[in-house]
Protein backbone atom coordinates (compact mmCIF):
# COMPACT_ATOMS: atom_id res chain seq x y z
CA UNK A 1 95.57 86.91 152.63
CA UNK A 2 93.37 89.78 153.80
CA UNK A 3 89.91 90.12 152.73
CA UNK A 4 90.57 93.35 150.60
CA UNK A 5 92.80 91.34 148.51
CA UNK A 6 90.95 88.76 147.82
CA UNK A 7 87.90 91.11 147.02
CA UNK A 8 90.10 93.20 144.69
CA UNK A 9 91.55 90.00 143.15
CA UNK A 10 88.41 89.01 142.45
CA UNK A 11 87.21 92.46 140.48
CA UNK A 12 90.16 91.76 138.66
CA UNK A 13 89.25 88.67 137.20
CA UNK A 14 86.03 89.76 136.70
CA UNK A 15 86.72 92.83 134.41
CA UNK A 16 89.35 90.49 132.74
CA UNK A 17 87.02 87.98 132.15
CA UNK A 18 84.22 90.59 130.93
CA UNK A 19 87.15 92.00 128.56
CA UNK A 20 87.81 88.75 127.22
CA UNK A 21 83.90 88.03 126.15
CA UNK A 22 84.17 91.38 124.77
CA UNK A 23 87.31 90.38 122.44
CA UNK A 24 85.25 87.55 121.53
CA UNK A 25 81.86 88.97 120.25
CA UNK A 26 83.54 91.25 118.64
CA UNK A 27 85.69 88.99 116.36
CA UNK A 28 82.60 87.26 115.81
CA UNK A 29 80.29 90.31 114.74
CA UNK A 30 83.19 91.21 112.02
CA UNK A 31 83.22 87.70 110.35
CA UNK A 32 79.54 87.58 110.64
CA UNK A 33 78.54 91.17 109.45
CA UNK A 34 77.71 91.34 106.06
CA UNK A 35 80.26 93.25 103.78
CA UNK A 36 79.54 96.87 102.55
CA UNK A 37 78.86 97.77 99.06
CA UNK A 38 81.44 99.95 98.18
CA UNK A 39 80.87 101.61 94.42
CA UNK A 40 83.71 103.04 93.31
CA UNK A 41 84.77 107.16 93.14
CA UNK A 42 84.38 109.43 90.39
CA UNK A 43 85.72 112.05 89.60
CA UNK A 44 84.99 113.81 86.34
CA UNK A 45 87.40 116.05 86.12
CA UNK A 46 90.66 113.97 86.64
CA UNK A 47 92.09 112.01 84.22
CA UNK A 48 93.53 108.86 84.58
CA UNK A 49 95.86 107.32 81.57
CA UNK A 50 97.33 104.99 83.29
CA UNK A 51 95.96 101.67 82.88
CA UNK A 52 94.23 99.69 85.76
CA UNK A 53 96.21 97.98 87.84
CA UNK A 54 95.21 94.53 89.43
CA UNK A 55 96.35 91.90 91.92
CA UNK A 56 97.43 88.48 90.66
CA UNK A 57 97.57 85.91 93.00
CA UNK A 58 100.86 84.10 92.53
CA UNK A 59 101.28 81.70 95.62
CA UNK A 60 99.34 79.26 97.06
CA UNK A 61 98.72 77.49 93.46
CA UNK A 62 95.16 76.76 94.82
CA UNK A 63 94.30 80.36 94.32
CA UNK A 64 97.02 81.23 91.46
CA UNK A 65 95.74 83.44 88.89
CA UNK A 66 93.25 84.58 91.10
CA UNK A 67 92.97 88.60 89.70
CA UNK A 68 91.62 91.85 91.92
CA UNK A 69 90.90 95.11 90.38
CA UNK A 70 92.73 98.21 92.17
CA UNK A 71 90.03 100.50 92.63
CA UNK A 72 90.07 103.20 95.18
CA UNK A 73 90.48 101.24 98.30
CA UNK A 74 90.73 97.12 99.08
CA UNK A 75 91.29 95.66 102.33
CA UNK A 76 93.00 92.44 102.84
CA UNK A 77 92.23 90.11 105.47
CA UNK A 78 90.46 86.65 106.66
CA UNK A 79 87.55 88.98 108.03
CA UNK A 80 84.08 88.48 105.28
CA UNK A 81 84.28 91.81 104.88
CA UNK A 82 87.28 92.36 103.70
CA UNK A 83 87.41 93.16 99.84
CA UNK A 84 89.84 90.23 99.60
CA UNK A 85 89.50 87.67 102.01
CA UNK A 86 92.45 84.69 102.17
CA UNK A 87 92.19 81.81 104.13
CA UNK A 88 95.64 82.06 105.92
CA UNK A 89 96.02 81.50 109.84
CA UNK A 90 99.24 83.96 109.60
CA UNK A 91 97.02 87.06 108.28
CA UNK A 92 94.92 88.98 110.67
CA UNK A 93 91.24 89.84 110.71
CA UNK A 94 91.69 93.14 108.16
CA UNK A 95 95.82 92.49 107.58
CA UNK A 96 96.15 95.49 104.85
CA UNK A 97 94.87 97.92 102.48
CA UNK A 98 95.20 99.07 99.32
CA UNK A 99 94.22 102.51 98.53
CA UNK A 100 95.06 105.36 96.11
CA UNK A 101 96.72 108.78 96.91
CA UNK A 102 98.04 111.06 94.31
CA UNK A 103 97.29 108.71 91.46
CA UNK A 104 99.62 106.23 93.06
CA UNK A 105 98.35 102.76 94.58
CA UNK A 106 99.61 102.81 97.94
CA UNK A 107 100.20 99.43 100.29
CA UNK A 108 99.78 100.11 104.29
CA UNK A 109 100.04 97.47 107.31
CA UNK A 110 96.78 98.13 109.46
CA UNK A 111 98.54 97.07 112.29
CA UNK A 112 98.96 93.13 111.16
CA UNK A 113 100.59 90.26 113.70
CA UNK A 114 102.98 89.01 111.04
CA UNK A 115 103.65 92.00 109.68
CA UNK A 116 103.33 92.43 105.78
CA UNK A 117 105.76 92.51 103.36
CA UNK A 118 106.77 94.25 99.93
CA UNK A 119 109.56 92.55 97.45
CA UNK A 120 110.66 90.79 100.76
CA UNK A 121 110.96 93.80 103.00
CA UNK A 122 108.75 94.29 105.71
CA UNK A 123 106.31 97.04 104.91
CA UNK A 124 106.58 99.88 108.13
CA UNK A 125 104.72 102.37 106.50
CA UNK A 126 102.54 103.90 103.33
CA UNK A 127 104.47 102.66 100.52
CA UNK A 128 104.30 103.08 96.64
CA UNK A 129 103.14 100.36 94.23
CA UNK A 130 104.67 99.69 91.27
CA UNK A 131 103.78 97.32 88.38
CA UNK A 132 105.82 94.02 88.74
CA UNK A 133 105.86 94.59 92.97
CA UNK A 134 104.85 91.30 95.13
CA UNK A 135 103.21 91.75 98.15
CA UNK A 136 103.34 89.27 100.49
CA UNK A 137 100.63 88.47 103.64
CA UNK A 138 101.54 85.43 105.29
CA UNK A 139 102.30 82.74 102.44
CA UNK A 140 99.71 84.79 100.16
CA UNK A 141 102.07 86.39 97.93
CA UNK A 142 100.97 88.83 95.12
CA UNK A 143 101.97 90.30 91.94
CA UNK A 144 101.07 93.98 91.21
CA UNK A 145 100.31 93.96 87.35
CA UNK A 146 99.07 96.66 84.89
């Protein structure tokens, strides 16, 4: 092999290696980091009838029951900072969020490994949540309830 091959074999594995410490402080710093306090939105002048909406835990029977308030926004994840935070090796760091748009609760994928799923159908985009929905992220499943 000539010499500039070897030498630009070498940067190579050099930046890759550099890119992989990278990867790995950076997981690191988002489990460690401590999670934001988020206070809720208000807005005075709308009105909201509707009552609040929640997420029930459902399955693993560990957690069942388990309940979290739809507010604004709420990420879903194994991450600390995540507003809920499952212990499931098949959801990512920050899997999915929650959030509200036109008075609706609306379910997105940020992007997850595994994908996340909605009354068994993989979720590709924003999508509506209705009351009686499950959501599913991994073998976390929940129940939308009012």
């Amino acid at each position: 092999m000539s010499p500039q091959l070897v030498r630009l074999l070498t940067i190579l594995l050099l930046v890759l290696i550099h890119l992989f410490f990278f990867r790995v402080i950076r997981a690191v710093w988002v489990g460690v980091r401590p999670a934001k306090e988020k206070l809720p939105k208000r807005n005075r002048f709308v009105r909201n009838d509707r009552p609040a909406r929640v997420l029930v835990v459902r399955t693993p029977e560990t957690l069942g029951g388990q309940r979290h308030n739809l507010a604004e926004e709420l990420t879903i994840g194994r991450a600390a900072t995540c507003d809920v935070t499952i212990d499931d090796t098949y959801a990512s760091q920050i899997h999915a969020r929650v959030f509200r748009r036109d008075n609706e609760h609306v379910l997105e994928d940020l992007g997850s490994t595994n994908g996340t799923y909605l009354n068994r159908q993989k979720v590709a985009s924003a999508t509506n949540l209705k009351t009686g929905d499950h959501l599913q992220i991994g073998s976390t499943v929940f129940e939308v309830m009012a």
